[in-house]
Protein backbone atom coordinates (compact mmCIF):
# COMPACT_ATOMS: atom_id res chain seq x y z
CA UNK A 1 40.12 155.11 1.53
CA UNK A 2 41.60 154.21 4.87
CA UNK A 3 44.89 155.49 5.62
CA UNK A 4 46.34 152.06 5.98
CA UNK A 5 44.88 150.94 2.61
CA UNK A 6 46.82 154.06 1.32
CA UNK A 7 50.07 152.86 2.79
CA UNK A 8 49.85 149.93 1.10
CA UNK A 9 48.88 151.25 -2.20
CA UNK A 10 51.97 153.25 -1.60
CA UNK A 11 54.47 150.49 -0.85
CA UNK A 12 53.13 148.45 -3.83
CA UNK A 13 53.45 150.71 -6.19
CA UNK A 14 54.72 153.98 -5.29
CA UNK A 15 55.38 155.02 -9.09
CA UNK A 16 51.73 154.55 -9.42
CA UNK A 17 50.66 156.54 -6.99
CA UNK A 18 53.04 159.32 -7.60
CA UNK A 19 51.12 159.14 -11.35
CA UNK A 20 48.04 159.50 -8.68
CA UNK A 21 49.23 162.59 -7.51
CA UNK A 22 49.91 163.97 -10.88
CA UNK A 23 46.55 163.52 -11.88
CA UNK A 24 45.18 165.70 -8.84
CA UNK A 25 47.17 167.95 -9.57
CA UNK A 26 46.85 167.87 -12.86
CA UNK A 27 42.76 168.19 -12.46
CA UNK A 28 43.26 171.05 -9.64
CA UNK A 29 44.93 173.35 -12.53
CA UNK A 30 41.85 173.23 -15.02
């Protein structure tokens, strides 16, 4: 994923990809 096609993602949806983040995070603590 480019770091352009992130910004987008970002300004489309940003609740979305805060969810995103959650997940990471969520799958770095198991």
């Amino acid at each position: 994923m480019t770091v352009f096609s992130l910004y987008c993602s970002v300004c489309d949806s940003p609740f979305s990809f805060f969810s995103f983040i959650q997940g990471e995070r969520e799958r770095e603590r198991e």
